[in-house]
N, C-alpha and C. Protein backbone atom coordinates (compact mmCIF):
# COMPACT_ATOMS: atom_id res chain seq x y z
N UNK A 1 -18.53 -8.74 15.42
CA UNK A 1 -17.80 -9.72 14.66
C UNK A 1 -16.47 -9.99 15.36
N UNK A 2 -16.26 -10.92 15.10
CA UNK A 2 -14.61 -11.63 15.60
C UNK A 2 -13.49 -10.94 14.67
N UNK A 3 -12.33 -10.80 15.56
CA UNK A 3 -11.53 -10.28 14.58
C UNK A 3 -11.08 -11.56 13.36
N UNK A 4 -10.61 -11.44 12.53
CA UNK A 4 -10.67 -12.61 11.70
C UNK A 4 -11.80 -13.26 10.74
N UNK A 5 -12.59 -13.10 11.26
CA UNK A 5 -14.07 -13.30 10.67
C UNK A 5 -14.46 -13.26 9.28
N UNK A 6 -15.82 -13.75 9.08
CA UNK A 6 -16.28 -13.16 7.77
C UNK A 6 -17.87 -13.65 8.29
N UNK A 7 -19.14 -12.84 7.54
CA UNK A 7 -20.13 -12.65 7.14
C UNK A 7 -20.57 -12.50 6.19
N UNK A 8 -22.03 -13.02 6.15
CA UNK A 8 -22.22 -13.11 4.43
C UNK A 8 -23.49 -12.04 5.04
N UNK A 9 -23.96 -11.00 3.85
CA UNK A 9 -24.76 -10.32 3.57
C UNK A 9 -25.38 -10.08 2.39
N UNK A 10 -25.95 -8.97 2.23
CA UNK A 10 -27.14 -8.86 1.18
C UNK A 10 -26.78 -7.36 0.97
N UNK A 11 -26.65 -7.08 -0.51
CA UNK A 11 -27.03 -5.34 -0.72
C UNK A 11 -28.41 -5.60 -1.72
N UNK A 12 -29.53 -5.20 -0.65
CA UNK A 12 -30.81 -4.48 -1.70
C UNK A 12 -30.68 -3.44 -2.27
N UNK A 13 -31.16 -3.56 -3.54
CA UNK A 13 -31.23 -2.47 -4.45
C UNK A 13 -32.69 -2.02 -5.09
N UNK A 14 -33.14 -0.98 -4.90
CA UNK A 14 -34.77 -0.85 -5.12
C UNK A 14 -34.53 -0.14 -6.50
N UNK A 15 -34.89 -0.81 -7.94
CA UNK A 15 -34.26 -0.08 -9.38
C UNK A 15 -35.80 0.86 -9.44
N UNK A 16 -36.22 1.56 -8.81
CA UNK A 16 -37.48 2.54 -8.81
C UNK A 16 -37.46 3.23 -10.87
N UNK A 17 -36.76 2.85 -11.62
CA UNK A 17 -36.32 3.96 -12.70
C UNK A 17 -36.92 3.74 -13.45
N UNK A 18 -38.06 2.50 -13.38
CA UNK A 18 -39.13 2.24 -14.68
C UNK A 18 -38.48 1.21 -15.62
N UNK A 19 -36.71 1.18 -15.91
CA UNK A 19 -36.26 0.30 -16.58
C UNK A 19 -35.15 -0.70 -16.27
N UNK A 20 -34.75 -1.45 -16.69
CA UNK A 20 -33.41 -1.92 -16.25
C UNK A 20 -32.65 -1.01 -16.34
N UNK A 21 -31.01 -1.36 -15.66
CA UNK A 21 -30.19 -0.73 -15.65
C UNK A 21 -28.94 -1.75 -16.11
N UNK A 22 -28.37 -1.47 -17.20
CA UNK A 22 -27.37 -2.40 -17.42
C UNK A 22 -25.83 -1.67 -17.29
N UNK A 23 -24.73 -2.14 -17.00
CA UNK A 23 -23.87 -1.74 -16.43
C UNK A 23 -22.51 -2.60 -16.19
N UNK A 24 -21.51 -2.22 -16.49
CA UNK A 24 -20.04 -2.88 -17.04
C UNK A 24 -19.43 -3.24 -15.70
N UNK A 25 -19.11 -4.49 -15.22
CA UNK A 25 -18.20 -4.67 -14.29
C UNK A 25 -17.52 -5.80 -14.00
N UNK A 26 -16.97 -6.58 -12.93
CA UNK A 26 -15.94 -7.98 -13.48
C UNK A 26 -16.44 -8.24 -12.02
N UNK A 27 -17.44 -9.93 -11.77
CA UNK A 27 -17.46 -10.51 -11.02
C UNK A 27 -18.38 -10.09 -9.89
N UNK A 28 -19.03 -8.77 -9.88
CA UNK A 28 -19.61 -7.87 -8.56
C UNK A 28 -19.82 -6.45 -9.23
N UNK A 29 -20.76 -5.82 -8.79
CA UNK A 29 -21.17 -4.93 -8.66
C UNK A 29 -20.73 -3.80 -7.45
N UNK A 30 -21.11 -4.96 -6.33
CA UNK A 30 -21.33 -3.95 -4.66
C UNK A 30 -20.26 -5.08 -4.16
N UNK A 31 -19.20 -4.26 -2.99
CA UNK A 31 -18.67 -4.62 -1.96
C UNK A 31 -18.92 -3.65 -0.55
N UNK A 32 -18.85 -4.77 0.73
CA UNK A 32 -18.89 -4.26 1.78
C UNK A 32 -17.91 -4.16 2.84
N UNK A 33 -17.15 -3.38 3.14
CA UNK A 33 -15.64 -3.33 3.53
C UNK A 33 -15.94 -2.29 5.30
N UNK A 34 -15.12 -3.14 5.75
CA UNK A 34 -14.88 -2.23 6.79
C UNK A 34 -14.23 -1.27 7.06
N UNK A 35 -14.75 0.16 7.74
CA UNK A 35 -13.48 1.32 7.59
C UNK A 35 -13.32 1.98 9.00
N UNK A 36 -12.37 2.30 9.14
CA UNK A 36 -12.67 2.97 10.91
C UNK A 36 -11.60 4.47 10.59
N UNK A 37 -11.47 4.88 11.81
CA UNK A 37 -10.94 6.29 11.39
C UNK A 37 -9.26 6.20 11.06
N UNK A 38 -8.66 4.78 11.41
CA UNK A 38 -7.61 4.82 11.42
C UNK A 38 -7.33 3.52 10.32
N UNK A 39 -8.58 2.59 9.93
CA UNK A 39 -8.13 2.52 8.61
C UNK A 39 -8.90 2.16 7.01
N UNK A 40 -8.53 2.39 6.42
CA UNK A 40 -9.06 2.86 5.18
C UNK A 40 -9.06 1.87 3.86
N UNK A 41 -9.35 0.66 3.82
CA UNK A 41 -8.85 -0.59 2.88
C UNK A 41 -8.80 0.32 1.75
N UNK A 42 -8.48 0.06 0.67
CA UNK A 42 -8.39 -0.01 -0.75
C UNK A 42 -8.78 -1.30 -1.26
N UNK A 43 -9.87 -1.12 -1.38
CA UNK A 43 -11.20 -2.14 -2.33
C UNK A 43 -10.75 -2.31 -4.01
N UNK A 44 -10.70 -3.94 -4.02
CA UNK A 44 -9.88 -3.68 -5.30
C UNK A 44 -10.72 -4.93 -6.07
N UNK A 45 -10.77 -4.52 -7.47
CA UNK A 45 -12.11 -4.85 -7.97
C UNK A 45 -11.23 -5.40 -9.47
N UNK A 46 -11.48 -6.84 -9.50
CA UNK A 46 -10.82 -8.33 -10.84
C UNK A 46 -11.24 -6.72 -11.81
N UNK A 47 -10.23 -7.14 -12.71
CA UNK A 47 -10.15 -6.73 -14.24
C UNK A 47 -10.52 -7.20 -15.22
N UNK A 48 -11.84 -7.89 -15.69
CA UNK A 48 -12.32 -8.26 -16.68
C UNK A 48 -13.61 -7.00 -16.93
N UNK A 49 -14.45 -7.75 -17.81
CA UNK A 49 -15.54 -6.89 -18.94
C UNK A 49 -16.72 -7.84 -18.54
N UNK A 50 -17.94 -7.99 -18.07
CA UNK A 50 -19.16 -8.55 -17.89
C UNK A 50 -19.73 -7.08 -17.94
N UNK A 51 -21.21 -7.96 -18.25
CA UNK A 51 -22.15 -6.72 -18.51
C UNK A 51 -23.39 -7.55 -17.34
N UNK A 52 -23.36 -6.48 -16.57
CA UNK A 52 -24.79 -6.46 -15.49
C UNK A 52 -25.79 -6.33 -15.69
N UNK A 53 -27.16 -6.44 -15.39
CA UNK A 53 -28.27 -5.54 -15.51
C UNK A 53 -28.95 -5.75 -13.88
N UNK A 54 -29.16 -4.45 -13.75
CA UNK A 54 -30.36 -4.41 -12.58
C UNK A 54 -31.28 -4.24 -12.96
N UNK A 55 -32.43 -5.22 -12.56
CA UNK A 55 -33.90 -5.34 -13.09
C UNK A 55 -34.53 -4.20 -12.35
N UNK A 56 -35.70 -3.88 -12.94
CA UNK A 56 -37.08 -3.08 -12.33
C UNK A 56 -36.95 -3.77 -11.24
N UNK A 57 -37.73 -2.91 -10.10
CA UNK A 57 -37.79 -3.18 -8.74
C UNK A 57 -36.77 -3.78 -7.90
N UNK A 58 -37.09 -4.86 -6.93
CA UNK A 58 -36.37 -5.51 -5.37
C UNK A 58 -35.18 -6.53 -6.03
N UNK A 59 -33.87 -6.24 -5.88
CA UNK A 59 -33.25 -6.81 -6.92
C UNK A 59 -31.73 -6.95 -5.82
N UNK A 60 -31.39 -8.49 -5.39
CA UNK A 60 -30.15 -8.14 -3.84
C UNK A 60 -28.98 -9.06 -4.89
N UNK A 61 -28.11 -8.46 -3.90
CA UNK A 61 -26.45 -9.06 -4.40
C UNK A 61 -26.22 -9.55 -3.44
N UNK A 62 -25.43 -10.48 -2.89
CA UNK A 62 -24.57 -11.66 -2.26
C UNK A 62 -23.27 -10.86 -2.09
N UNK A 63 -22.77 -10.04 -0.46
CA UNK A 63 -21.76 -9.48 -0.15
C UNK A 63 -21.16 -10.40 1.00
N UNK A 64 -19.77 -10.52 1.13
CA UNK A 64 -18.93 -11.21 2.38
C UNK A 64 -18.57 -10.20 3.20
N UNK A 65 -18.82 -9.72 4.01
CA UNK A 65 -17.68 -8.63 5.14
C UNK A 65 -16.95 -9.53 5.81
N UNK A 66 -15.84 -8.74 5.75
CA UNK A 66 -14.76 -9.59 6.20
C UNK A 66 -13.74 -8.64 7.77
N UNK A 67 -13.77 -9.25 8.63
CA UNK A 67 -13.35 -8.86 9.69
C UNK A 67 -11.47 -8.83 9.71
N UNK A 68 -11.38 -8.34 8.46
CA UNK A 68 -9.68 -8.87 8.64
C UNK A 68 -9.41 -7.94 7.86
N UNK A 69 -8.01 -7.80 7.69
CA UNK A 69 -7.17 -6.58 6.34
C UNK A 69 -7.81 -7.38 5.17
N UNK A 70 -7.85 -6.75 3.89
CA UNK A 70 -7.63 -6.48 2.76
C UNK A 70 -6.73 -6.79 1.92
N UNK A 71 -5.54 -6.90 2.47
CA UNK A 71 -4.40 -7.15 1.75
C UNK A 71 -3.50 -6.81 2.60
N UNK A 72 -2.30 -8.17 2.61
CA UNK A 72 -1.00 -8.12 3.69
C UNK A 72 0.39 -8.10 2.71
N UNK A 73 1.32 -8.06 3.09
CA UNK A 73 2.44 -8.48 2.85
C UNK A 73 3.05 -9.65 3.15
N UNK A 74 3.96 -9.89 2.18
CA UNK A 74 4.68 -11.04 2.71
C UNK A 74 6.41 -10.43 3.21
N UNK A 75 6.86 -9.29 2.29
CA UNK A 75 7.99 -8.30 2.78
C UNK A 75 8.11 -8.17 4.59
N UNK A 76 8.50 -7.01 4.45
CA UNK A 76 8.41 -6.45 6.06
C UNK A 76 7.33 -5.33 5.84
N UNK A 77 6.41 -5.55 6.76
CA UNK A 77 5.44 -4.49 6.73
C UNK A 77 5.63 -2.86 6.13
N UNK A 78 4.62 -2.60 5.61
CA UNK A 78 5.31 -0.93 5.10
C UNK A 78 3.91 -0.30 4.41
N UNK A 79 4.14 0.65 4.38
CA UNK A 79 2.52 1.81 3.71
C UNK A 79 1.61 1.44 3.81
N UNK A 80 1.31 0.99 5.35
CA UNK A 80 -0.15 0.73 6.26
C UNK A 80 -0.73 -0.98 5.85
N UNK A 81 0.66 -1.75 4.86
CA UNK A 81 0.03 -3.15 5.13
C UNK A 81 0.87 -4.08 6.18
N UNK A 82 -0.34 -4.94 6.60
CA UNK A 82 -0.02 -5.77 7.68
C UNK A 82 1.00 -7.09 7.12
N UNK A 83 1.81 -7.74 7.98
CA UNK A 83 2.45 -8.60 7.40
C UNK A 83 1.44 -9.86 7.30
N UNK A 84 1.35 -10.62 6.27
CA UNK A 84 0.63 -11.57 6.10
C UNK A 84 0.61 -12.64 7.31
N UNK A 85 -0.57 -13.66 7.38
CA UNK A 85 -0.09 -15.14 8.88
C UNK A 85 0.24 -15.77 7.84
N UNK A 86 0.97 -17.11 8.34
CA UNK A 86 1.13 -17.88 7.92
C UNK A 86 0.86 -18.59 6.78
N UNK A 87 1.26 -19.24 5.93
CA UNK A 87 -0.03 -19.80 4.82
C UNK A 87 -0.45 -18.44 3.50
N UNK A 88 0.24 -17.22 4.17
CA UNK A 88 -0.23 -16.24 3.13
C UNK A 88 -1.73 -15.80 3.57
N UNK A 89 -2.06 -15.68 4.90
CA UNK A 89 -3.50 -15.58 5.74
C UNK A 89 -3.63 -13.95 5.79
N UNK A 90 -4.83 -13.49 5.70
CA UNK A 90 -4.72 -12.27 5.96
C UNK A 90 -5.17 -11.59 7.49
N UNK A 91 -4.36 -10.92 7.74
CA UNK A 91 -4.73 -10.81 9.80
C UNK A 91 -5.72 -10.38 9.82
N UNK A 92 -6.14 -10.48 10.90
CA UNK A 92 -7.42 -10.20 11.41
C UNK A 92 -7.58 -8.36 12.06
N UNK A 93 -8.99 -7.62 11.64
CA UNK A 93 -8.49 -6.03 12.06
C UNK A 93 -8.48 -6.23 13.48
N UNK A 94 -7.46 -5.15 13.97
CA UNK A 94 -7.81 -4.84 15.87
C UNK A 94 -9.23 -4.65 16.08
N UNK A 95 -9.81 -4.88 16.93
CA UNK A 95 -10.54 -4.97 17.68
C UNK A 95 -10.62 -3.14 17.70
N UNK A 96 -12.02 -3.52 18.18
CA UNK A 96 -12.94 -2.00 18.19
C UNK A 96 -13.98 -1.64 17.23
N UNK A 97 -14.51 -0.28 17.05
CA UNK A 97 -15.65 -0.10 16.70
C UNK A 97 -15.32 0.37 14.52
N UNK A 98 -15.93 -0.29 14.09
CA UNK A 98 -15.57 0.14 12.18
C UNK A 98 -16.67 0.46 11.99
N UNK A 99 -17.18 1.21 10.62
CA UNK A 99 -18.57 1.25 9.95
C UNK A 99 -18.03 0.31 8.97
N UNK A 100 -19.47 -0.46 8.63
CA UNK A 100 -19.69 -1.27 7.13
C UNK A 100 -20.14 -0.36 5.97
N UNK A 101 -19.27 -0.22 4.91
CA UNK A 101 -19.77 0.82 4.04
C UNK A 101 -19.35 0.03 2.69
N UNK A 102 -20.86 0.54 1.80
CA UNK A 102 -20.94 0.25 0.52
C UNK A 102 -19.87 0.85 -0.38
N UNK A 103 -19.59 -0.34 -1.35
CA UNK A 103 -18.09 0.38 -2.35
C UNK A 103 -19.04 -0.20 -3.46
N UNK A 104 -18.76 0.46 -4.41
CA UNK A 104 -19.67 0.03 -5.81
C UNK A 104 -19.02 0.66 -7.01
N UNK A 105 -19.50 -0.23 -8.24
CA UNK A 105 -18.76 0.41 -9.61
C UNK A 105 -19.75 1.52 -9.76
N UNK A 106 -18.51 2.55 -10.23
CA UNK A 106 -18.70 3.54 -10.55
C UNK A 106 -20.05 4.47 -9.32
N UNK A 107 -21.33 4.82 -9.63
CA UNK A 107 -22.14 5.65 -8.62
C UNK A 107 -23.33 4.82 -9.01
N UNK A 108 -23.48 3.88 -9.46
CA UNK A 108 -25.02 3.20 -9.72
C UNK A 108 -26.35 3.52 -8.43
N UNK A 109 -25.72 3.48 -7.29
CA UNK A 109 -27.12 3.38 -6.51
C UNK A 109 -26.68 4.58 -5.67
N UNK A 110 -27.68 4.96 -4.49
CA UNK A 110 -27.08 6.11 -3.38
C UNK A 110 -26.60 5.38 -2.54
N UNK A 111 -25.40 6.21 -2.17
CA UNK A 111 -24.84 4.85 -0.99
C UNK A 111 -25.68 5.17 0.51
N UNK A 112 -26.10 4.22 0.97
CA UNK A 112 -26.63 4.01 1.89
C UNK A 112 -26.16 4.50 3.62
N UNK A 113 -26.21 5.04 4.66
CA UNK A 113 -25.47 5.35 5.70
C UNK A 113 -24.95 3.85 6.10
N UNK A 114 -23.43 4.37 7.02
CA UNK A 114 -22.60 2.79 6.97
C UNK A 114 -23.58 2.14 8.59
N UNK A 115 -23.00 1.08 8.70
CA UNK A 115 -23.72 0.22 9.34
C UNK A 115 -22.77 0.06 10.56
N UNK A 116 -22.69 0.49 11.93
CA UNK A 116 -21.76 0.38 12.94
C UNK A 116 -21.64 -1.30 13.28
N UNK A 117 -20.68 -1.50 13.13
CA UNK A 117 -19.96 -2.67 13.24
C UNK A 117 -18.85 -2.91 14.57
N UNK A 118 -19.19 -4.07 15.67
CA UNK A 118 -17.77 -3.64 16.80
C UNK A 118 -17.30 -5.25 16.31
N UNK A 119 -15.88 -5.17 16.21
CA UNK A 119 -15.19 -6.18 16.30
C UNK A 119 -14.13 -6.88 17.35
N UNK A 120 -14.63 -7.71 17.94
CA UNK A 120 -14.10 -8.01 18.92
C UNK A 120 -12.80 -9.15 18.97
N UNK A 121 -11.61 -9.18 19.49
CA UNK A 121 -10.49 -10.49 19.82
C UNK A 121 -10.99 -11.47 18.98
N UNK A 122 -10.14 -11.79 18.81
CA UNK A 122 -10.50 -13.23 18.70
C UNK A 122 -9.80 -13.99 19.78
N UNK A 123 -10.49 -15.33 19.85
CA UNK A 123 -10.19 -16.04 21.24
C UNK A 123 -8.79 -16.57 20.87
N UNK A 124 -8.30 -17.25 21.94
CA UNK A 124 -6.85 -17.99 21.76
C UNK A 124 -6.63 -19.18 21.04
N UNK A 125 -5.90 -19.44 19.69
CA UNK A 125 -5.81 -20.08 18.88
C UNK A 125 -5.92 -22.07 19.48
């Protein structure tokens, strides 16, 4: 992926349990975030009340990975956030190798091993 980027993906969920599964959350279920050893987003999940259900069997969600921070500043940079671009933009991560790893409410499914991800420059504006 480009630094800056975004991708759209899929989390399958196989509900093997014989029944639905219904389950409290605001807007999403599953996110897919990038993490590397040096950094660590904080996945942050709207504050409302919807009620989910995962059906019996082959059942996918609609995830974005996003090749960029999480959340910037507009201050002077400080406690590992980046200063925002322009426009209130969020930067793009350095370049190098991240895993893609499942974030989800509460423990609903097993999380899956992360998915090696390299992110590369982005070209010159």
């Amino acid at each position: 992926m480009t630094a800056g980027s975004q991708i759209s993906a899929r989390v399958v969920v196989e509900n093997n349990t014989g029944h639905a599964i219904r389950v409290s959350g605001c807007g999403t279920l599953f996110q897919v975030a990038l993490v590397s050893h040096s950094y660590h987003p904080a996945v942050a999940w709207p504050t409302c009340v919807q009620t989910f259900t995962i059906p019996v069997g082959e059942v996918s969600y609609p995830v974005t990975v996003e090749a960029r921070y999480l959340a910037c500043t507009l201050a002077r940079p400080h406690s590992g956030l980046r200063a925002c671009l322009p426009g209130k933009g969020l930067p793009g991560l350095p370049a190098g190798p991240y895993n893609a790893r499942l974030f989800q409410v509460g423990d609903l499914v097993p999380a899956p091993p992360a998915i090696v991800v390299r992110v590369t420059p982005s070209g010159p504006a």
